[in-house]
C-alpha atoms as a PDB file:
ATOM      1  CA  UNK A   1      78.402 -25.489  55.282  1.00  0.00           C
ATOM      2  CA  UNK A   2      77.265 -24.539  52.213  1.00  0.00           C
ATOM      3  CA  UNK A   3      78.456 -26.491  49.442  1.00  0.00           C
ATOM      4  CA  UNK A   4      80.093 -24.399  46.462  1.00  0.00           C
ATOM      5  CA  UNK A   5      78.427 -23.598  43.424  1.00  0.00           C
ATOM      6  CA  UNK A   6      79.192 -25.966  40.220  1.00  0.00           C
ATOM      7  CA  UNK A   7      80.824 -24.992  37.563  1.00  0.00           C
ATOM      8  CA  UNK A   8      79.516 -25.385  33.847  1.00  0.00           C
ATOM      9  CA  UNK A   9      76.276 -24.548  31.997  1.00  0.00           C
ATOM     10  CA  UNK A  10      73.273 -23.028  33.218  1.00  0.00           C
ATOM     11  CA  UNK A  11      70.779 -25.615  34.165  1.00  0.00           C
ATOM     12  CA  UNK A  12      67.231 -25.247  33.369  1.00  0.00           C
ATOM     13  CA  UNK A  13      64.171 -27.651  34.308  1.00  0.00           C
ATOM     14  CA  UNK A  14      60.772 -26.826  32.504  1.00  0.00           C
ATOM     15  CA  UNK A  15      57.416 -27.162  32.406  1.00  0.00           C
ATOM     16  CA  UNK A  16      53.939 -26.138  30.666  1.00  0.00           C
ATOM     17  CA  UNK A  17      51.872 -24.500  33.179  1.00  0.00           C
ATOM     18  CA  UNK A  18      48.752 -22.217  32.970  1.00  0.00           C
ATOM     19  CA  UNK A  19      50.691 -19.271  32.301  1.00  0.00           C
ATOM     20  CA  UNK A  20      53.158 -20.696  29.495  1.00  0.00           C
ATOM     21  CA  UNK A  21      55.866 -22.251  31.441  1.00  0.00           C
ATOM     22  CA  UNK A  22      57.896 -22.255  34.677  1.00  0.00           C
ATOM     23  CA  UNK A  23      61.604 -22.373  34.254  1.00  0.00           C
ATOM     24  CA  UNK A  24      63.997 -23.817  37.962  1.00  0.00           C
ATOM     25  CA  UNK A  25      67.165 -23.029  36.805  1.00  0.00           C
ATOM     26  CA  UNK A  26      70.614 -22.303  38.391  1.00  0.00           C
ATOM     27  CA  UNK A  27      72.948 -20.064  37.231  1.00  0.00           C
ATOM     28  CA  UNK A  28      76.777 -20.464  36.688  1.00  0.00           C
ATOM     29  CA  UNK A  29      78.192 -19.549  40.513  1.00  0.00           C
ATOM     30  CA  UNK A  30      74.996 -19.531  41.667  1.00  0.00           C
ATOM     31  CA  UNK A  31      74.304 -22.367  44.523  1.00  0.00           C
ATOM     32  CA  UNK A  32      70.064 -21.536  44.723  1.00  0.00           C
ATOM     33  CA  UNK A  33      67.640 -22.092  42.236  1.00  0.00           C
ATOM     34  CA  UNK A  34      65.664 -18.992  40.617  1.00  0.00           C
ATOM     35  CA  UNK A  35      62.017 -19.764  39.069  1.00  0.00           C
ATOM     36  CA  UNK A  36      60.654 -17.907  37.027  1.00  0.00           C
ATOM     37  CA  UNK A  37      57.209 -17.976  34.383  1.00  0.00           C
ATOM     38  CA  UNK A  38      57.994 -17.416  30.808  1.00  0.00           C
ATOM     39  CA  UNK A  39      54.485 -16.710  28.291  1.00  0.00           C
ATOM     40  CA  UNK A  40      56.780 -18.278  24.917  1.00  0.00           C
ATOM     41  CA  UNK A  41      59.668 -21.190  25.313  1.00  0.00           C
ATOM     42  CA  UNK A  42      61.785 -18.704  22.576  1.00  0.00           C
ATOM     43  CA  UNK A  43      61.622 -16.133  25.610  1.00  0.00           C
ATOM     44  CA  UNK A  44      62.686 -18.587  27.970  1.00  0.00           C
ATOM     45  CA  UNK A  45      65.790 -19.969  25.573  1.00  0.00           C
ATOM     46  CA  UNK A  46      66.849 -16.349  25.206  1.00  0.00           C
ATOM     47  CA  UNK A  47      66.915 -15.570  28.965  1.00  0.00           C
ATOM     48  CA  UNK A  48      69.481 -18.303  29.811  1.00  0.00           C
ATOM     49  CA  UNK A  49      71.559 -17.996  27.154  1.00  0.00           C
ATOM     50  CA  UNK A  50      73.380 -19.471  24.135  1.00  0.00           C
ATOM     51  CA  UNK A  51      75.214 -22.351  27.181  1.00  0.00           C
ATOM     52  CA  UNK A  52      71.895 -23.269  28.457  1.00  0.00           C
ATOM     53  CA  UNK A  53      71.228 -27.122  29.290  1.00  0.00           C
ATOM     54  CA  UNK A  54      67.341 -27.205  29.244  1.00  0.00           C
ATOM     55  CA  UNK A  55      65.298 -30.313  30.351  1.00  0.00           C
ATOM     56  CA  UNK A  56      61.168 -29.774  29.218  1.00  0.00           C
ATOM     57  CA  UNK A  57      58.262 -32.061  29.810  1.00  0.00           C
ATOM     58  CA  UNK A  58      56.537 -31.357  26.569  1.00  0.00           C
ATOM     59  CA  UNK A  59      57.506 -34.156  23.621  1.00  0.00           C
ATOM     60  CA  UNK A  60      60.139 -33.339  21.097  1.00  0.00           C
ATOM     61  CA  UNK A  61      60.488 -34.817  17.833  1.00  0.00           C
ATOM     62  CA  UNK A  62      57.258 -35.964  15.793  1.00  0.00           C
ATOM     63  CA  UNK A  63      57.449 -39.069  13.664  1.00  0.00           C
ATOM     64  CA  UNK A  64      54.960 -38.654  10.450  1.00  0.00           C
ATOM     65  CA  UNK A  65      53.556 -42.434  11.361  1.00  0.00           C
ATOM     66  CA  UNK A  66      52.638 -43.811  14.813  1.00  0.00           C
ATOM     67  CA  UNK A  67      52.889 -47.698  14.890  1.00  0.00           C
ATOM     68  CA  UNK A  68      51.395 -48.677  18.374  1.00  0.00           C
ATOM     69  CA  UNK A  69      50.471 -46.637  21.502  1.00  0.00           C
ATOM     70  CA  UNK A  70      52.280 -43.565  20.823  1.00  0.00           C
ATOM     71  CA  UNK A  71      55.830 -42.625  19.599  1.00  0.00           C
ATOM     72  CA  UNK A  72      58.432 -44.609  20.387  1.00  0.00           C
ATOM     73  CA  UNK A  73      59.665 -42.500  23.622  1.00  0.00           C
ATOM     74  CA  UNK A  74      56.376 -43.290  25.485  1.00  0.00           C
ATOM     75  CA  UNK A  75      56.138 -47.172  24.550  1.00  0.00           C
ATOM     76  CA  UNK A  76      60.165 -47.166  25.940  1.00  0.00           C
ATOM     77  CA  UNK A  77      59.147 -46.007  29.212  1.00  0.00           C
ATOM     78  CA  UNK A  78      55.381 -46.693  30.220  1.00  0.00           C
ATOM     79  CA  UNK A  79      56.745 -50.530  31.415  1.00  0.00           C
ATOM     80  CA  UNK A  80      58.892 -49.105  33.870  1.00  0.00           C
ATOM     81  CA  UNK A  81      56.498 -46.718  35.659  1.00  0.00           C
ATOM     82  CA  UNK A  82      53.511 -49.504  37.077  1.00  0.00           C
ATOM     83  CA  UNK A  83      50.720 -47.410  38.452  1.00  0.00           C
ATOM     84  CA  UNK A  84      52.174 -44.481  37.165  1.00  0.00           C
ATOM     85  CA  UNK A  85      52.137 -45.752  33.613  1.00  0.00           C
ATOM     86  CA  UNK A  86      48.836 -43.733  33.169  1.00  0.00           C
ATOM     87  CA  UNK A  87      51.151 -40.206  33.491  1.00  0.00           C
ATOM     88  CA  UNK A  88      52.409 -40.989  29.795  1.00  0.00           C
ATOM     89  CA  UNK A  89      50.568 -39.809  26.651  1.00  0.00           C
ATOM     90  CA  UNK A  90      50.309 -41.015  23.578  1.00  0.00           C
ATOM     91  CA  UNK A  91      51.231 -38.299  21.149  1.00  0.00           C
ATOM     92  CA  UNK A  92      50.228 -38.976  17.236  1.00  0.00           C
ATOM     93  CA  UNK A  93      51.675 -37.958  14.060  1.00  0.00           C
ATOM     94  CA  UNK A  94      53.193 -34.898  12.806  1.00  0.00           C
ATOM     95  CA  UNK A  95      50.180 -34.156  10.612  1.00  0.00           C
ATOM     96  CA  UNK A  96      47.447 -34.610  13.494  1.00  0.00           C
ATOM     97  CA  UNK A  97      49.845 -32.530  15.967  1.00  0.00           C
ATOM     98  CA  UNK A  98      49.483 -29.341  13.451  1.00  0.00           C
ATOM     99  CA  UNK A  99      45.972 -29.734  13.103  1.00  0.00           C
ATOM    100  CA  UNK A 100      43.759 -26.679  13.912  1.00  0.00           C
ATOM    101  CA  UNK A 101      40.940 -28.649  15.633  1.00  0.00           C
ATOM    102  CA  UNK A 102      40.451 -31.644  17.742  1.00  0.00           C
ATOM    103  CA  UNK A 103      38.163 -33.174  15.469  1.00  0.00           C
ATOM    104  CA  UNK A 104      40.888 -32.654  12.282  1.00  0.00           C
ATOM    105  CA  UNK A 105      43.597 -33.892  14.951  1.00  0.00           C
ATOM    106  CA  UNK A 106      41.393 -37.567  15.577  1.00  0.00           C
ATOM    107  CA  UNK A 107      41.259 -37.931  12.148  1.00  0.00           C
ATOM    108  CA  UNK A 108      44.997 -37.270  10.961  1.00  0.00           C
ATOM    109  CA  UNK A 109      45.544 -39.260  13.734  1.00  0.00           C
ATOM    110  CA  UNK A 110      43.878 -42.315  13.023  1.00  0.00           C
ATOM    111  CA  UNK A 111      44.922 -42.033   9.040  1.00  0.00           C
ATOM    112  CA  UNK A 112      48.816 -41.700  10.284  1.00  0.00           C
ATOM    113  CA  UNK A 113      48.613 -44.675  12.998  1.00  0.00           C
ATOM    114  CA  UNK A 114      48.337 -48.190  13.227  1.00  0.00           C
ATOM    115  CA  UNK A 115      46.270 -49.683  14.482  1.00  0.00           C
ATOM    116  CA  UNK A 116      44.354 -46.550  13.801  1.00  0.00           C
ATOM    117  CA  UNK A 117      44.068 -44.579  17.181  1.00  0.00           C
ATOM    118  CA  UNK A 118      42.262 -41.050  18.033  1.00  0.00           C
ATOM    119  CA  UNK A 119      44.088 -38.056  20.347  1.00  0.00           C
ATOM    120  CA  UNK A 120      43.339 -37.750  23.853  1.00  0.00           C
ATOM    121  CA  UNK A 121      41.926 -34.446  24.675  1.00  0.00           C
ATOM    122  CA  UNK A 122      44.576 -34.059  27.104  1.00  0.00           C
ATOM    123  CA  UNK A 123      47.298 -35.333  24.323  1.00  0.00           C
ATOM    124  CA  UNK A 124      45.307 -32.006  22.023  1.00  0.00           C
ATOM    125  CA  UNK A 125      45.816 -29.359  24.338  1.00  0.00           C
ATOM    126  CA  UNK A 126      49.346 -29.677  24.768  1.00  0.00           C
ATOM    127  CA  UNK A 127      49.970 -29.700  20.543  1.00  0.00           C
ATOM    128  CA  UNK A 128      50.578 -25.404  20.916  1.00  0.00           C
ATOM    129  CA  UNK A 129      53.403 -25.461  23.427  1.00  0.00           C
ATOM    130  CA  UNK A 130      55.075 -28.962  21.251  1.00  0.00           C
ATOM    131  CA  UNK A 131      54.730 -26.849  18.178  1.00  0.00           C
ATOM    132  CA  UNK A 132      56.295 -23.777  19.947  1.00  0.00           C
ATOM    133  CA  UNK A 133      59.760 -26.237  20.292  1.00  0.00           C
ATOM    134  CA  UNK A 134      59.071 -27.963  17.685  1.00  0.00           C
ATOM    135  CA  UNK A 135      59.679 -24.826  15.190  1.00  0.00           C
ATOM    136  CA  UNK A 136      62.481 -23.286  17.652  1.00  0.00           C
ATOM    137  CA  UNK A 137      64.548 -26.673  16.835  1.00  0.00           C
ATOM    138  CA  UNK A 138      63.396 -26.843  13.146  1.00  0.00           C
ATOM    139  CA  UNK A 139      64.354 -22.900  12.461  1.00  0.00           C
ATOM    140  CA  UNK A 140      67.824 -23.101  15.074  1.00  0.00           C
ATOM    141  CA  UNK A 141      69.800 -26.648  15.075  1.00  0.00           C
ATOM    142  CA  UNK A 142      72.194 -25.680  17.574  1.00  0.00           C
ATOM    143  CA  UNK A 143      69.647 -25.586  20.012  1.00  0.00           C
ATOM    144  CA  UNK A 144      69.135 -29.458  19.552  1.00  0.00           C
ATOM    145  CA  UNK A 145      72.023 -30.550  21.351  1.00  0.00           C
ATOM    146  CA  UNK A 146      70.992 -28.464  24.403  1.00  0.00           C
ATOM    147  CA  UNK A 147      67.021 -28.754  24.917  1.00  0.00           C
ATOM    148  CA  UNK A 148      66.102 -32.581  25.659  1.00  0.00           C
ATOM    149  CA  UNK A 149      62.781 -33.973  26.457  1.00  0.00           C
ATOM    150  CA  UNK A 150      62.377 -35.566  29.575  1.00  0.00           C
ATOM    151  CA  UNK A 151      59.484 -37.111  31.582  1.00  0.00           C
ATOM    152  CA  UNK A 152      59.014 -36.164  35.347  1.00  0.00           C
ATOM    153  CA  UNK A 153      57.505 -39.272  36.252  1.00  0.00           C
ATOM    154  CA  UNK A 154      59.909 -41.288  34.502  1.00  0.00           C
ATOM    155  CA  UNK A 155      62.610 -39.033  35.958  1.00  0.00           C
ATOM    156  CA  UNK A 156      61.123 -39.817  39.585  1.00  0.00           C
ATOM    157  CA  UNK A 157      61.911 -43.295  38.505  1.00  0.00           C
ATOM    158  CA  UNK A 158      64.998 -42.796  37.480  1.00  0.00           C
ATOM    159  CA  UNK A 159      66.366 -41.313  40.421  1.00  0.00           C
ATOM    160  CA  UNK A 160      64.919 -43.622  42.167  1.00  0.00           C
ATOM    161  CA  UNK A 161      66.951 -46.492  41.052  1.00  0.00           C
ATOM    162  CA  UNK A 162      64.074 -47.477  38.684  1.00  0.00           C
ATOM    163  CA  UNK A 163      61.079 -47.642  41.462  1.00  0.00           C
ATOM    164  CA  UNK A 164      58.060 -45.801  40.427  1.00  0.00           C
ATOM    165  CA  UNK A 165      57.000 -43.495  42.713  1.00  0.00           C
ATOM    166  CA  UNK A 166      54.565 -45.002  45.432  1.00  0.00           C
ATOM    167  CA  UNK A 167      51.453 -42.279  45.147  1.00  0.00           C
ATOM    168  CA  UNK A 168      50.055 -40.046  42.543  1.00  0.00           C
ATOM    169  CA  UNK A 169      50.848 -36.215  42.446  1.00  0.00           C
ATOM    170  CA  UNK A 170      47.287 -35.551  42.234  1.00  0.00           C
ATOM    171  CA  UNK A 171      43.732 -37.746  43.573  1.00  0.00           C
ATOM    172  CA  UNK A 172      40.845 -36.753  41.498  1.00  0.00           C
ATOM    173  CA  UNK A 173      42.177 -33.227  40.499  1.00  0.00           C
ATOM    174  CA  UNK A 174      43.591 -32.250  43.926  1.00  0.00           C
ATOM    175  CA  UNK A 175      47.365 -32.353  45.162  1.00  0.00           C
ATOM    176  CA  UNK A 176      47.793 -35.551  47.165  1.00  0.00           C
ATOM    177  CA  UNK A 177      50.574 -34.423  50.143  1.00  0.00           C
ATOM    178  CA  UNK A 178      52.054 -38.166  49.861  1.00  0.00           C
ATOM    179  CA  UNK A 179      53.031 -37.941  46.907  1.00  0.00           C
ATOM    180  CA  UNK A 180      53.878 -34.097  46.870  1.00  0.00           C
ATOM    181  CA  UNK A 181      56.320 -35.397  49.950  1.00  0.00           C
ATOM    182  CA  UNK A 182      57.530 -38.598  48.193  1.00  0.00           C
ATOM    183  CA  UNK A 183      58.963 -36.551  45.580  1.00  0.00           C
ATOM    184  CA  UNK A 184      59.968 -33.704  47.439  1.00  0.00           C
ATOM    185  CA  UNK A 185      61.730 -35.728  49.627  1.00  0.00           C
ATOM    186  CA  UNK A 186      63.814 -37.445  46.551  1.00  0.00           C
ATOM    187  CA  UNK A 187      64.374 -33.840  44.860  1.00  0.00           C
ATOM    188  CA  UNK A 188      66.135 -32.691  48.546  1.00  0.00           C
ATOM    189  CA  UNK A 189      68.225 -36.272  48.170  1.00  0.00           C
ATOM    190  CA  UNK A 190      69.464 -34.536  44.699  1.00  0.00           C
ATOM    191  CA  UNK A 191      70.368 -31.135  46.037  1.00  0.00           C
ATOM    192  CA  UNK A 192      66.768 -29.901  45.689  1.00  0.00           C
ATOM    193  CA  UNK A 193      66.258 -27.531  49.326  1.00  0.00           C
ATOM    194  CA  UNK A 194      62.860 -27.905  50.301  1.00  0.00           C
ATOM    195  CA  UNK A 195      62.747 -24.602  51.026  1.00  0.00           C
ATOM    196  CA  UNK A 196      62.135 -24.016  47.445  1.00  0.00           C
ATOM    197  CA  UNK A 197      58.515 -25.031  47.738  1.00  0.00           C
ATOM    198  CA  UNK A 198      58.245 -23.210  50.899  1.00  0.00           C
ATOM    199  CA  UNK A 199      56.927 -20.305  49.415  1.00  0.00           C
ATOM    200  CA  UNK A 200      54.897 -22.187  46.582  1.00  0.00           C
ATOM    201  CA  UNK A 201      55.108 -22.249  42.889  1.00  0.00           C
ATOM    202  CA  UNK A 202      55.203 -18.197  41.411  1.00  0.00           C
ATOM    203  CA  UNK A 203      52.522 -16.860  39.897  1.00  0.00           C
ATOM    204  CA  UNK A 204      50.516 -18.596  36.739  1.00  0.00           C
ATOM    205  CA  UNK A 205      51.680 -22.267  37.648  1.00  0.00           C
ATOM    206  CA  UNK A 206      50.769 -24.767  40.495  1.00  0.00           C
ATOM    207  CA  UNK A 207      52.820 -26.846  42.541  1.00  0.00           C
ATOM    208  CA  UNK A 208      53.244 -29.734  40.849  1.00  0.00           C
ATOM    209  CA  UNK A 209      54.190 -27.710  37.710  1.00  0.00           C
ATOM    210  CA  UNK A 210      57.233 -26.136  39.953  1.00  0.00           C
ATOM    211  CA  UNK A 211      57.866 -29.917  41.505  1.00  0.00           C
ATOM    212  CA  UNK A 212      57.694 -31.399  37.765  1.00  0.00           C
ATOM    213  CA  UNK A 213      60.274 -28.397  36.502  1.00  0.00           C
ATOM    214  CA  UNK A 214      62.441 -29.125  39.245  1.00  0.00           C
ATOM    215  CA  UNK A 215      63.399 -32.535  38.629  1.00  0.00           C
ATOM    216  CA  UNK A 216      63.855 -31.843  34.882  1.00  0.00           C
ATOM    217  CA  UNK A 217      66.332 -29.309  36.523  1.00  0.00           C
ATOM    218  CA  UNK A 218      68.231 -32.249  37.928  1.00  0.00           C
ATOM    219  CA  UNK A 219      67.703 -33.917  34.455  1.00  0.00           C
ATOM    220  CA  UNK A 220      69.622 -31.310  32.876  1.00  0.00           C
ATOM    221  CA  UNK A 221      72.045 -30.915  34.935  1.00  0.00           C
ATOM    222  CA  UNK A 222      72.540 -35.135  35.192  1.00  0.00           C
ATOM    223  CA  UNK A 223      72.526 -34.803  31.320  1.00  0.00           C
ATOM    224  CA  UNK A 224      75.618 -32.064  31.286  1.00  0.00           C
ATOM    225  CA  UNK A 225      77.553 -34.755  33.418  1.00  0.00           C
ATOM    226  CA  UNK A 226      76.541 -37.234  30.534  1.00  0.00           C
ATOM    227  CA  UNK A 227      74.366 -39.469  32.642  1.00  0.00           C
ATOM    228  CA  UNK A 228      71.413 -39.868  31.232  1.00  0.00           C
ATOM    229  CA  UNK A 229      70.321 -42.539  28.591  1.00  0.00           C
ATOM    230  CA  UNK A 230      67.987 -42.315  25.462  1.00  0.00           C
ATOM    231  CA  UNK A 231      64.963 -44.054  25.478  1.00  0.00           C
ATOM    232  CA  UNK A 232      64.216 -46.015  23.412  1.00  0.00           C
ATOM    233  CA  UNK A 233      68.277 -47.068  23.350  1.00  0.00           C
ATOM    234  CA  UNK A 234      68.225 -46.149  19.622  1.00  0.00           C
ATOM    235  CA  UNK A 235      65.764 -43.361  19.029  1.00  0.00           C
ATOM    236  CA  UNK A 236      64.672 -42.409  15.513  1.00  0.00           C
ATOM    237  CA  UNK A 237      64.373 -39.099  14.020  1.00  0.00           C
ATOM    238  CA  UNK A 238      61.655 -37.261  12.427  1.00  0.00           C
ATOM    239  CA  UNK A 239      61.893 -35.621   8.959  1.00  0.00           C
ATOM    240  CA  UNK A 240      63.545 -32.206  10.064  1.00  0.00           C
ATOM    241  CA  UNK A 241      66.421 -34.232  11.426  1.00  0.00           C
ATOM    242  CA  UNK A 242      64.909 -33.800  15.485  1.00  0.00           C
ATOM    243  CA  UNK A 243      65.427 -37.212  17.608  1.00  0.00           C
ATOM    244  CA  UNK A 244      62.405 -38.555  19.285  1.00  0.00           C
ATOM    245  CA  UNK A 245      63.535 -39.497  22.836  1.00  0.00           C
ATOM    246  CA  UNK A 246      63.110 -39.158  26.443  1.00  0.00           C
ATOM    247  CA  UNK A 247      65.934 -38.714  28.641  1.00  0.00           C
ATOM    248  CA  UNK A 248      66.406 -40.012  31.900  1.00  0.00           C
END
């Protein structure tokens, strides 16, 4: 039997992928997830609507000084996560993050940081989708309350009662099936249906994006019910007012 659809907000999980980002959300008396690939996050925000609970992997909230290995978010949660720890990036300052070129961005960086600290290239090529949010929650404060950051490998973790997961999502570039099947497996324990990934992830994103979306979909809808936490416990906010935390 079928159990029935939820009521409350709609529930949206997201991440970046190659063609902007995926969206796994579920509707209001909707029981399925729908996926679908969105070129701008503003697009995405308006397709669900003004009751929306969306869960992204992309860091929100920029502090304009980084003291340590990142901001305070990925210091909070890298101890939990063992071999997994690796997952977490350090993102800089504010002023390296709107920097036009990588070069620029290792230098702001290492002026705003201490101990003084360069980007990672991967950190750099995710700074155009955090500015996209960035300026959506800078230009549109109700939408603070409703779009959280979240980390899928913490999230994994969390849902796990605090294990890290036992294998990587990827060996050397390629989709490892152990841990594609670890953490399909623990999505289906949280009302996940396989059968989602049947069919694989639509076009302009790869599996793992639609796996990493889809337990930021459980995220949000965990974070409607009011059970996630803020980490760090006490998160700071950055000068426009936006808190720097990861749910989970």
């Amino acid at each position: 039997m079928r159990k029935p659809a939820a009521p409350g907000p709609v529930l949206v999980g997201v991440d970046g992928c190659r063609a902007g980002w995926i969206a796994v959300a579920v509707r209001q008396g909707e029981m399925r997830p729908e996926t679908g690939i969105f070129k701008h996050f503003a697009d995405l925000v308006a397709e669900f609507g003004a009751d929306a609970m969306i869960a992204v992997d992309m860091p929100i909230g920029l502090p304009d000084r980084i003291t340590g290995s990142g901001r305070g978010p990925e210091q909070a949660i890298r101890p939990y996560l063992g071999a997994r720890r690796s997952s977490v990036f350090s993102i800089p300052a504010r002023a390296a993050v709107e920097a036009e070129t990588y070069l620029e961005a290792c230098e702001l960086a290492q002026l705003h940081s201490d101990p003084p600290r360069k980007v990672s290239k991967q950190a750099f090529f995710l700074f155009p989708k955090i500015l996209e949010i960035d300026r959506l929650l800078q230009t549109d404060m109700t939408l603070r309350g409703r779009i959280i950051e979240c980390h899928p490998e913490f999230s994994f973790c969390r849902l796990s009662n605090m294990v890290p997961m036992a294998s990587p999502k990827k060996k050397r570039g390629v989709l490892n099936r152990d841990g594609m099947a670890e953490r399909i497996g623990l999505l289906a324990l949280h009302g996940i249906d396989p059968v989602l990934f049947d069919k694989g992830p639509p076009r302009g994103a790869a599996m793992d994006d639609l796996v990493d979306a889809s337990v930021n979909l459980v995220m949000a809808g965990r974070h409607a019910k009011g059970l996630t936490k803020t980490f760090p416990a006490d998160p700071e906010r950055d000068r426009y007012g936006i808190r720097i935390a990861i749910h989970g």
